[in-house]
N, C-alpha and C. Protein backbone atom coordinates (compact mmCIF):
# COMPACT_ATOMS: atom_id res chain seq x y z
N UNK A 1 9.00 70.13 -6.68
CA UNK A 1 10.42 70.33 -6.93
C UNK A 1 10.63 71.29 -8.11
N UNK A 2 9.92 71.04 -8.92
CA UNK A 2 10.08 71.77 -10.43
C UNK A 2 9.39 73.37 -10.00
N UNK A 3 8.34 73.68 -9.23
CA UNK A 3 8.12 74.80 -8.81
C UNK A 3 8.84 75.68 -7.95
N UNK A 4 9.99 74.92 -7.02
CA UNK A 4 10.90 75.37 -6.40
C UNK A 4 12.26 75.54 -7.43
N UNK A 5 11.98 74.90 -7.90
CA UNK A 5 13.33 75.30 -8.87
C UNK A 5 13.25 76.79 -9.63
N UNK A 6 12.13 76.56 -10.68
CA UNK A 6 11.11 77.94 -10.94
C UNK A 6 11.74 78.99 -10.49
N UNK A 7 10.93 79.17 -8.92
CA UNK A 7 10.95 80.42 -8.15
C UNK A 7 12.34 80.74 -7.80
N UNK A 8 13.30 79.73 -7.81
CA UNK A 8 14.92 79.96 -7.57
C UNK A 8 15.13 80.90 -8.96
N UNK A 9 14.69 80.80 -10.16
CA UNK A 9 15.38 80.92 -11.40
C UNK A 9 15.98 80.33 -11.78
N UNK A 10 16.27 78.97 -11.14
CA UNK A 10 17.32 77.89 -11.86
C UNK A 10 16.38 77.29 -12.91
N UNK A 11 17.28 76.69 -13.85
CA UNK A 11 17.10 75.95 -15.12
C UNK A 11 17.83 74.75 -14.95
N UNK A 12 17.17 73.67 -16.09
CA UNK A 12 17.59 72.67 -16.45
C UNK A 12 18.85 72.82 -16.85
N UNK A 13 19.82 72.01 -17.03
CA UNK A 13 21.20 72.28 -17.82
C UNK A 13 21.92 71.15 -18.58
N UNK A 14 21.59 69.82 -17.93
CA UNK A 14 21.70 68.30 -18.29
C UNK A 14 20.83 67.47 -18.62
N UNK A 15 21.02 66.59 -19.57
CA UNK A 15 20.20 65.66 -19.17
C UNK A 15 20.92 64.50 -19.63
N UNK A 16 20.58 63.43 -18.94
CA UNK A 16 21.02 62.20 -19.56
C UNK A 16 19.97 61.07 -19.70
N UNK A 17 19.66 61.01 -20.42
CA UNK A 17 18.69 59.99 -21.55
C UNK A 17 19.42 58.56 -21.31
N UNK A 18 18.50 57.65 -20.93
CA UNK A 18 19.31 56.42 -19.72
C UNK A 18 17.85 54.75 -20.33
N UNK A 19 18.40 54.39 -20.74
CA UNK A 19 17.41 52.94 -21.50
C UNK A 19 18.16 52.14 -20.74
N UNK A 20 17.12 51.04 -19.99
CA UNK A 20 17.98 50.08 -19.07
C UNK A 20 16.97 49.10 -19.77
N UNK A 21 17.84 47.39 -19.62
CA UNK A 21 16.66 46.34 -19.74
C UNK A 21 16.76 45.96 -18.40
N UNK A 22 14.76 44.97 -18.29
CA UNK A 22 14.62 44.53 -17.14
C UNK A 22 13.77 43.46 -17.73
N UNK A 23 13.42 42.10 -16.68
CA UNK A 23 12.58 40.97 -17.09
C UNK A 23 11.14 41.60 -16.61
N UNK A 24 9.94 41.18 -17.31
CA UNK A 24 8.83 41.18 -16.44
C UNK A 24 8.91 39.61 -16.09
N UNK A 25 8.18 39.42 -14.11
CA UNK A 25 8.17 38.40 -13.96
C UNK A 25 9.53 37.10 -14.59
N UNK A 26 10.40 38.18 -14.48
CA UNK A 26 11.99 37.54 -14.71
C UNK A 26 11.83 36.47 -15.88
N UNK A 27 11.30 36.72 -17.00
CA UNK A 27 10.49 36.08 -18.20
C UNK A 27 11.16 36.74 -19.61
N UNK A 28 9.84 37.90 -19.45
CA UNK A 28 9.82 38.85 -20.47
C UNK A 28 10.58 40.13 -20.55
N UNK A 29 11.39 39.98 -21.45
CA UNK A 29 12.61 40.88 -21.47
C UNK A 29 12.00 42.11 -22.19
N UNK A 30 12.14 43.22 -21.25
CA UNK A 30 12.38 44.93 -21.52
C UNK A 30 12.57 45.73 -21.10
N UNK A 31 12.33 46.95 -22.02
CA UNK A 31 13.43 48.16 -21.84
C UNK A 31 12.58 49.11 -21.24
N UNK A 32 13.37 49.94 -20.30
CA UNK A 32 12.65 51.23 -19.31
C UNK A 32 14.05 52.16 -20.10
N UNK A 33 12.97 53.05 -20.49
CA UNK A 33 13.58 54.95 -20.83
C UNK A 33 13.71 55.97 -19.75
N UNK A 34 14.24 56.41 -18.83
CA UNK A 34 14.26 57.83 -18.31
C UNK A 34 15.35 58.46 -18.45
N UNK A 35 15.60 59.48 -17.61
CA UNK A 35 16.37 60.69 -17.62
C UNK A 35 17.13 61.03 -16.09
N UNK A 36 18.56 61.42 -16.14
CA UNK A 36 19.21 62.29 -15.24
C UNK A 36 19.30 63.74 -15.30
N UNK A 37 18.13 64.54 -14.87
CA UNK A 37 18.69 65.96 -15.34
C UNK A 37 19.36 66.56 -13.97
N UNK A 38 20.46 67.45 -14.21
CA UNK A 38 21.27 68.04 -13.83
C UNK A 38 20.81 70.23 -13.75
N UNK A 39 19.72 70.12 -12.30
CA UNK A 39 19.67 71.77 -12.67
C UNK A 39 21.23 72.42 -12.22
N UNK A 40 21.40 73.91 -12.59
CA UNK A 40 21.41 74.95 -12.35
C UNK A 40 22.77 75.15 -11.07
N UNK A 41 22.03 74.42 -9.78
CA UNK A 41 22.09 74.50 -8.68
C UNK A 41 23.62 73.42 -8.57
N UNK A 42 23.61 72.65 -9.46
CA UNK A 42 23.90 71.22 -9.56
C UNK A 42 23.51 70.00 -8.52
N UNK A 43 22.14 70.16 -8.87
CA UNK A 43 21.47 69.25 -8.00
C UNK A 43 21.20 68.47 -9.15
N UNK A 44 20.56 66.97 -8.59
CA UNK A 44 20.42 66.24 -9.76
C UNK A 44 18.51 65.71 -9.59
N UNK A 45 17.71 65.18 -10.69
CA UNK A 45 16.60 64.56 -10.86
C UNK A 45 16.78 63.33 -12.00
N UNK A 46 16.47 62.36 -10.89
CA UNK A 46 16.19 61.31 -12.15
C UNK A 46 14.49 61.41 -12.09
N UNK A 47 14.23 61.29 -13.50
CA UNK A 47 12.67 61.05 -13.91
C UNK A 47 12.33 60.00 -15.14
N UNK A 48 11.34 59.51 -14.22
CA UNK A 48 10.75 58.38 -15.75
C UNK A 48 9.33 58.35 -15.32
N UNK A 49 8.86 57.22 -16.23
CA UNK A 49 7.23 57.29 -16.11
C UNK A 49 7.14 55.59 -16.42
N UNK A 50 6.15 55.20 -15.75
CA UNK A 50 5.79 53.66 -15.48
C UNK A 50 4.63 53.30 -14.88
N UNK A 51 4.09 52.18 -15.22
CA UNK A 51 2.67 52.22 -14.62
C UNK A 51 2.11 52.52 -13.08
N UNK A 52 3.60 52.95 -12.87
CA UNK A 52 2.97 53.43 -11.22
C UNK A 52 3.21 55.08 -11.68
N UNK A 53 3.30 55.46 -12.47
CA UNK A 53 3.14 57.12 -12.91
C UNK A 53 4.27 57.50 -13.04
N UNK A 54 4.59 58.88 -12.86
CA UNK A 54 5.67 59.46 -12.76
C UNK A 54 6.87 59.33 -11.64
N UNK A 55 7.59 58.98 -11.89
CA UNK A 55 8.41 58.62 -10.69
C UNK A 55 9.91 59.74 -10.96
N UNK A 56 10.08 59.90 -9.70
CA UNK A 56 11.17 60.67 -9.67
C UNK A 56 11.87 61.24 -8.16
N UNK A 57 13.32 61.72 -8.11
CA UNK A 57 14.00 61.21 -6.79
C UNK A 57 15.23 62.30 -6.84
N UNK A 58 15.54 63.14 -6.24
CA UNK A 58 16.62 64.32 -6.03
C UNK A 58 17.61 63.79 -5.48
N UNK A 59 18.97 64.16 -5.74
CA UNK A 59 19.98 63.45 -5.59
C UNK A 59 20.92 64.86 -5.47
N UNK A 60 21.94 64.82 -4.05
CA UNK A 60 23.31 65.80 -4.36
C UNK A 60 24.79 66.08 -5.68
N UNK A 61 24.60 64.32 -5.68
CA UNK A 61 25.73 63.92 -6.72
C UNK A 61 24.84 63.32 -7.32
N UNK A 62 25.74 62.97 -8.93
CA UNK A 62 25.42 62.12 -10.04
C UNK A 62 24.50 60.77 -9.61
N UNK A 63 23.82 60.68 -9.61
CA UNK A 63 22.95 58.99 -9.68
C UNK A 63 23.88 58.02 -10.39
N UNK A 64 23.74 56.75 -9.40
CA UNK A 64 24.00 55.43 -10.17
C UNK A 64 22.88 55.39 -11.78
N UNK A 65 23.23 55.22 -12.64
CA UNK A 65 22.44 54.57 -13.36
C UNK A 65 22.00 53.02 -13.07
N UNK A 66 20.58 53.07 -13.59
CA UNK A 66 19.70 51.60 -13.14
C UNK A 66 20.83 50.25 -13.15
N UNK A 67 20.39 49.31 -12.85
CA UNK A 67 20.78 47.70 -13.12
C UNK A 67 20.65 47.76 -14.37
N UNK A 68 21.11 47.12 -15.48
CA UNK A 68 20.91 46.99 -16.64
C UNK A 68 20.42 47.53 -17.40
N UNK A 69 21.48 49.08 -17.25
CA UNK A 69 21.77 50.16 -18.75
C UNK A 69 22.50 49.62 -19.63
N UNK A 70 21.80 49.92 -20.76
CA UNK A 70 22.13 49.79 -22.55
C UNK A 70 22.69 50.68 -22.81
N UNK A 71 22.24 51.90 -22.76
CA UNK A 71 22.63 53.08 -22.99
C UNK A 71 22.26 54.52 -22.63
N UNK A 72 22.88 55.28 -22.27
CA UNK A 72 23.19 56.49 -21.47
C UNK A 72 24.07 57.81 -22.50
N UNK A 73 23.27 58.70 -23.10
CA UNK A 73 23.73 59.85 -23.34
C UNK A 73 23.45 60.84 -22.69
N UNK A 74 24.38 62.05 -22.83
CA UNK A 74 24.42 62.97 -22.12
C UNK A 74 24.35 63.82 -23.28
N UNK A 75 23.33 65.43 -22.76
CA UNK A 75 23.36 66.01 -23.84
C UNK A 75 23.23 67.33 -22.58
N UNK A 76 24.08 68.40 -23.48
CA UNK A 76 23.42 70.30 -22.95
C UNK A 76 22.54 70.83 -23.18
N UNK A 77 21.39 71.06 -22.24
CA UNK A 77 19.91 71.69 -22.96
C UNK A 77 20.04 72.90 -21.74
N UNK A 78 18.89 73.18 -22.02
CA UNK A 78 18.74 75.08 -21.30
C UNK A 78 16.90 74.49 -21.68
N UNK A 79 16.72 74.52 -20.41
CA UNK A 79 14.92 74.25 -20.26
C UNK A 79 14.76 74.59 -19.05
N UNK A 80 13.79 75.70 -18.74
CA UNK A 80 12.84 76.10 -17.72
C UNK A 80 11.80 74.75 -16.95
N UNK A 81 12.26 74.78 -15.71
CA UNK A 81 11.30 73.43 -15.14
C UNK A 81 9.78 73.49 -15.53
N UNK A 82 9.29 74.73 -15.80
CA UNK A 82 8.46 74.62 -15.61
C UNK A 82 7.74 74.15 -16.98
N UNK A 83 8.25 74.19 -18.10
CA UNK A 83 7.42 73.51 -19.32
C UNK A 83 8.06 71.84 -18.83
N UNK A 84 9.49 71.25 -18.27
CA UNK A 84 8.58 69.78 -17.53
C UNK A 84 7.79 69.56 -16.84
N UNK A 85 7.55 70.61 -15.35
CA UNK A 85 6.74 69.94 -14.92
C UNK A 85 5.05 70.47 -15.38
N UNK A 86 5.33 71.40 -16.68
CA UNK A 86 3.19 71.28 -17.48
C UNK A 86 3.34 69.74 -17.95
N UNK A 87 4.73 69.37 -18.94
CA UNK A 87 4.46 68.14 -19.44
C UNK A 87 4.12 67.03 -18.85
N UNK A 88 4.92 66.70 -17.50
CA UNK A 88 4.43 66.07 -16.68
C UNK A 88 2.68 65.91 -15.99
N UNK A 89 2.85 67.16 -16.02
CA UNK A 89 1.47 67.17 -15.08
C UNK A 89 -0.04 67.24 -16.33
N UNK A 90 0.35 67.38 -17.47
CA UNK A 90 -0.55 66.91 -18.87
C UNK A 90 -0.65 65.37 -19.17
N UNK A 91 0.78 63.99 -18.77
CA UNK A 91 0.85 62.82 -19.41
C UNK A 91 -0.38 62.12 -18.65
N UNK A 92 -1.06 61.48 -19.87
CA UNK A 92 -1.96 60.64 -19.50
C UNK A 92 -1.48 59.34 -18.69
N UNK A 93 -2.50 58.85 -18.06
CA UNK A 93 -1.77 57.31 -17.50
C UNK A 93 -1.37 56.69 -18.47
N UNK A 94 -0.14 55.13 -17.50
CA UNK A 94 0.68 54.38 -18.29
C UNK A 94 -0.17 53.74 -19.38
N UNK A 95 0.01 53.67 -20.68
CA UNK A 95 -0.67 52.43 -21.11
C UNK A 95 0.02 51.83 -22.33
N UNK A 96 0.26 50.66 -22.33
CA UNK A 96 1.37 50.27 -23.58
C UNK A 96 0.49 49.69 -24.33
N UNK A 97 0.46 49.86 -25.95
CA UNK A 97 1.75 50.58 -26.34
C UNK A 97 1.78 51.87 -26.78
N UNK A 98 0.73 52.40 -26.63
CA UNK A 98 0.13 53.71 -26.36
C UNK A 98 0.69 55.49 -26.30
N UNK A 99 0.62 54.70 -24.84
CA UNK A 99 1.32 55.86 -23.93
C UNK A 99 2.32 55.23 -23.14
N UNK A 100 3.44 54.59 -23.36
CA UNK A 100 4.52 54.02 -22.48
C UNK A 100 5.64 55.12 -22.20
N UNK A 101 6.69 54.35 -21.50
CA UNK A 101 8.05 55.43 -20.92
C UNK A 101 8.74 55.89 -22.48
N UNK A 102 9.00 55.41 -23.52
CA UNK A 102 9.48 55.41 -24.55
C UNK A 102 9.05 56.94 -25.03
N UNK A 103 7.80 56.59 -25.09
CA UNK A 103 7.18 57.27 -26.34
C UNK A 103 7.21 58.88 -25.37
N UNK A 104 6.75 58.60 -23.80
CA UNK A 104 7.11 59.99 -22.94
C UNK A 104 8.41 60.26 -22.70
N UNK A 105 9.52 60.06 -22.86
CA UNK A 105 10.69 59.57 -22.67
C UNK A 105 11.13 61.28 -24.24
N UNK A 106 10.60 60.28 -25.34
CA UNK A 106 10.73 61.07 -26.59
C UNK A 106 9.97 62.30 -26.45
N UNK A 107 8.88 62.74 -25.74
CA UNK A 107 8.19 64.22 -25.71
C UNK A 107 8.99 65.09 -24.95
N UNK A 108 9.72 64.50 -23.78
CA UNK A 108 10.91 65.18 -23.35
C UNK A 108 12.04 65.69 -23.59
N UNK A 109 12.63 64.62 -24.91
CA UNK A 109 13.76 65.07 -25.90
C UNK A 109 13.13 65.88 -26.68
N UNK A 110 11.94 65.75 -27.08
CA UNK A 110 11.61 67.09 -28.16
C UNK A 110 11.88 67.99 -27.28
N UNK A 111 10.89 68.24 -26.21
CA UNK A 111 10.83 69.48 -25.38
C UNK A 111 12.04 70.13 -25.42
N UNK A 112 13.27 68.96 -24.71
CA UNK A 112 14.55 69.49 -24.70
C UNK A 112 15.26 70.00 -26.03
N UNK A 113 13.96 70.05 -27.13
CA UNK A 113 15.29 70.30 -28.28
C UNK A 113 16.08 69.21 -28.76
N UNK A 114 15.82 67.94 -28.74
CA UNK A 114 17.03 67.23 -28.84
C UNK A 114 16.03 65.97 -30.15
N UNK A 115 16.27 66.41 -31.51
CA UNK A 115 15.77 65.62 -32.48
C UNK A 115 16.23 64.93 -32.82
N UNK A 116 17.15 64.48 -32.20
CA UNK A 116 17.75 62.87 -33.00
C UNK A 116 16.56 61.66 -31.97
N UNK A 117 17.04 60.58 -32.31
CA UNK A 117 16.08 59.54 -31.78
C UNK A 117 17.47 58.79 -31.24
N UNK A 118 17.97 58.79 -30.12
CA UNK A 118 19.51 58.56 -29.60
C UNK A 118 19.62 57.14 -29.39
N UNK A 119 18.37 56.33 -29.01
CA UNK A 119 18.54 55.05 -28.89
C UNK A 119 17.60 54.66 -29.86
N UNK A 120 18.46 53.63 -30.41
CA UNK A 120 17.62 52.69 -31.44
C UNK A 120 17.30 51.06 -31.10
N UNK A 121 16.27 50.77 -31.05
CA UNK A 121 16.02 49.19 -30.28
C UNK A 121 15.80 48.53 -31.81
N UNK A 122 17.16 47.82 -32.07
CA UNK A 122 16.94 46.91 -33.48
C UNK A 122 16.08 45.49 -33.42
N UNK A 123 15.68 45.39 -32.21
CA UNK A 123 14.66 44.35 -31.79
C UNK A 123 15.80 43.43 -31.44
N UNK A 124 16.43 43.70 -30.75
CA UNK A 124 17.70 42.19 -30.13
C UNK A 124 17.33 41.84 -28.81
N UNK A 125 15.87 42.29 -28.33
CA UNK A 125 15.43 41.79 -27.61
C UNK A 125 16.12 40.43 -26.67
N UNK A 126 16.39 40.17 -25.52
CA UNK A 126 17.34 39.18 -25.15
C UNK A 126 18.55 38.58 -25.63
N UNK A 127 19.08 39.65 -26.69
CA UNK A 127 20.00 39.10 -27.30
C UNK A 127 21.65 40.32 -27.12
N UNK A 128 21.04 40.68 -25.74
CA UNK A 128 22.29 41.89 -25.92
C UNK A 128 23.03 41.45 -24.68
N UNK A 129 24.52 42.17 -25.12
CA UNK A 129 25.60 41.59 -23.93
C UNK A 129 25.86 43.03 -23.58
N UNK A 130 27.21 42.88 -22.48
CA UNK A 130 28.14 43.72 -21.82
C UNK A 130 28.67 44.74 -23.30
N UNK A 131 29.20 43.95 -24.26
CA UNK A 131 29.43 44.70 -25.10
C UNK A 131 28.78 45.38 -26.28
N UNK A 132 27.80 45.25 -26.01
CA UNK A 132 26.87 45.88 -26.30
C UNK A 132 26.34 47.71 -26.22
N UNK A 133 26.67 47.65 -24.79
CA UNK A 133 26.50 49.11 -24.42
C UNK A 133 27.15 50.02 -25.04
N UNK A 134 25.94 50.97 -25.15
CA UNK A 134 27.09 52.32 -25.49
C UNK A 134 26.88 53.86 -24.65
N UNK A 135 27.34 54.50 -24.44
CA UNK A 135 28.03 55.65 -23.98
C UNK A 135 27.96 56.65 -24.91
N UNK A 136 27.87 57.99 -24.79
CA UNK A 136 28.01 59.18 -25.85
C UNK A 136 27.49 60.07 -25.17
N UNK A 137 28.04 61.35 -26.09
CA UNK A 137 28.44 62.68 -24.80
C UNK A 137 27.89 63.32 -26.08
N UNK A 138 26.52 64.47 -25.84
CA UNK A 138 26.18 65.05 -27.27
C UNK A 138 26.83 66.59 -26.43
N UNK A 139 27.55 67.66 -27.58
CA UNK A 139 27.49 68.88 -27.68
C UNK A 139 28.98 69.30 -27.30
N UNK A 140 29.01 70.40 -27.31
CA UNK A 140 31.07 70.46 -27.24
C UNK A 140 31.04 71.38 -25.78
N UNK A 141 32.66 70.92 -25.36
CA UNK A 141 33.17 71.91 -24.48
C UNK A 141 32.68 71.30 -23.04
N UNK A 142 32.42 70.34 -23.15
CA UNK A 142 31.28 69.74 -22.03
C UNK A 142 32.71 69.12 -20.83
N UNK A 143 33.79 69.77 -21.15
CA UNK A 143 35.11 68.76 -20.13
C UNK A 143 34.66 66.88 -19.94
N UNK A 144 35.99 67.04 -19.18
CA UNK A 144 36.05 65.75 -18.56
C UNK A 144 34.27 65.23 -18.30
N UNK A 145 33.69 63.87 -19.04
CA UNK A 145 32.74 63.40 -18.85
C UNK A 145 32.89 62.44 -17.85
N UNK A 146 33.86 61.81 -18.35
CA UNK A 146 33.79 60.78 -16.53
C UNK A 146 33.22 59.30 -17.17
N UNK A 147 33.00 58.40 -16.26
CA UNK A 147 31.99 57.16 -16.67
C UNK A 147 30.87 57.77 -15.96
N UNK A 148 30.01 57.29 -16.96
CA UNK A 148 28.39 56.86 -16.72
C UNK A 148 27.95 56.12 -16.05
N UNK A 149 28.17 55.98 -14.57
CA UNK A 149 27.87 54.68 -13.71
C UNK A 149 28.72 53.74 -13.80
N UNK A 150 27.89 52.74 -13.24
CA UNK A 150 28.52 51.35 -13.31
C UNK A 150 27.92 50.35 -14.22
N UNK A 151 28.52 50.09 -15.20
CA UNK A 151 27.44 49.55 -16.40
C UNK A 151 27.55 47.90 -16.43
N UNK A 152 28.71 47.72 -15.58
CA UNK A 152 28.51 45.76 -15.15
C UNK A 152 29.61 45.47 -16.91
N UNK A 153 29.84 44.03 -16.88
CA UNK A 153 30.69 43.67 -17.40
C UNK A 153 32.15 43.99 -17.89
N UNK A 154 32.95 43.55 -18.82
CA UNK A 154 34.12 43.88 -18.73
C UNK A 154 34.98 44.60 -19.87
């Protein structure tokens, strides 16, 4: 996909940086990091990384965000597919706490240019609600943002 994009000349243009919680074995409570990027074309890629590797899925319109997003920013970058897909095709296998989605999650925001650290996990581990979530739109001029999915509660 990222090589077809390439040879189009399209570029990255979006991304949205997307932390959902999930149970292991509906137990152990945690958090998965990926991304909505938005090329060029306005086609969309969600990408993350998990012990089944790299995972990722092309979409016409905006993606639902996961079951149980925390938080979802949106930011404007200008990135050539092709330094994601070297990064991609350089990440070592999953291994926590190592090499997890987080920490690849963050080599992507560098890549993209984007040095803040946007989500912060204060360790509230099972202790977060509906109101909890947050939302944020990085960079100007970006129009009407819209909602971010369907984020559940009220």
């Amino acid at each position: 996909y990222f090589d077809d994009l390439n040879a189009a000349g399209v570029r990255i243009i979006e991304a949205t940086y997307v932390v959902n919680s999930w149970t292991l074995y509906g137990l152990i409570p945690l958090k998965h990091h990926g991304f909505i990027l938005r090329s060029e074309d306005d086609m969309y890629l969600t990408l993350d990384f998990s012990t089944r590797g790299i995972l990722w899925d092309t979409f016409d319109e905006y993606p639902d965000v996961p079951d149980g997003t925390l938080f979802a920013k949106k930011y404007r970058v200008d990135i050539s597919p092709s330094i994601l897909r070297a990064y991609c095709k350089e990440t070592k296998p999953f291994s926590w706490p190592d090499n997890d989605c987080s920490k690849w999650a963050k080599g992507i925001l560098l890549l993209m240019h984007i040095m803040e650290d946007p989500y912060v996990d204060n360790g509230a581990m099972g202790k977060l609600s509906s109101s909890d979530v947050m939302i944020g739109c990085a960079g100007r001029g970006m129009g009407p943002m819209g909602v971010i999915g369907c984020l559940g509660g009220s």
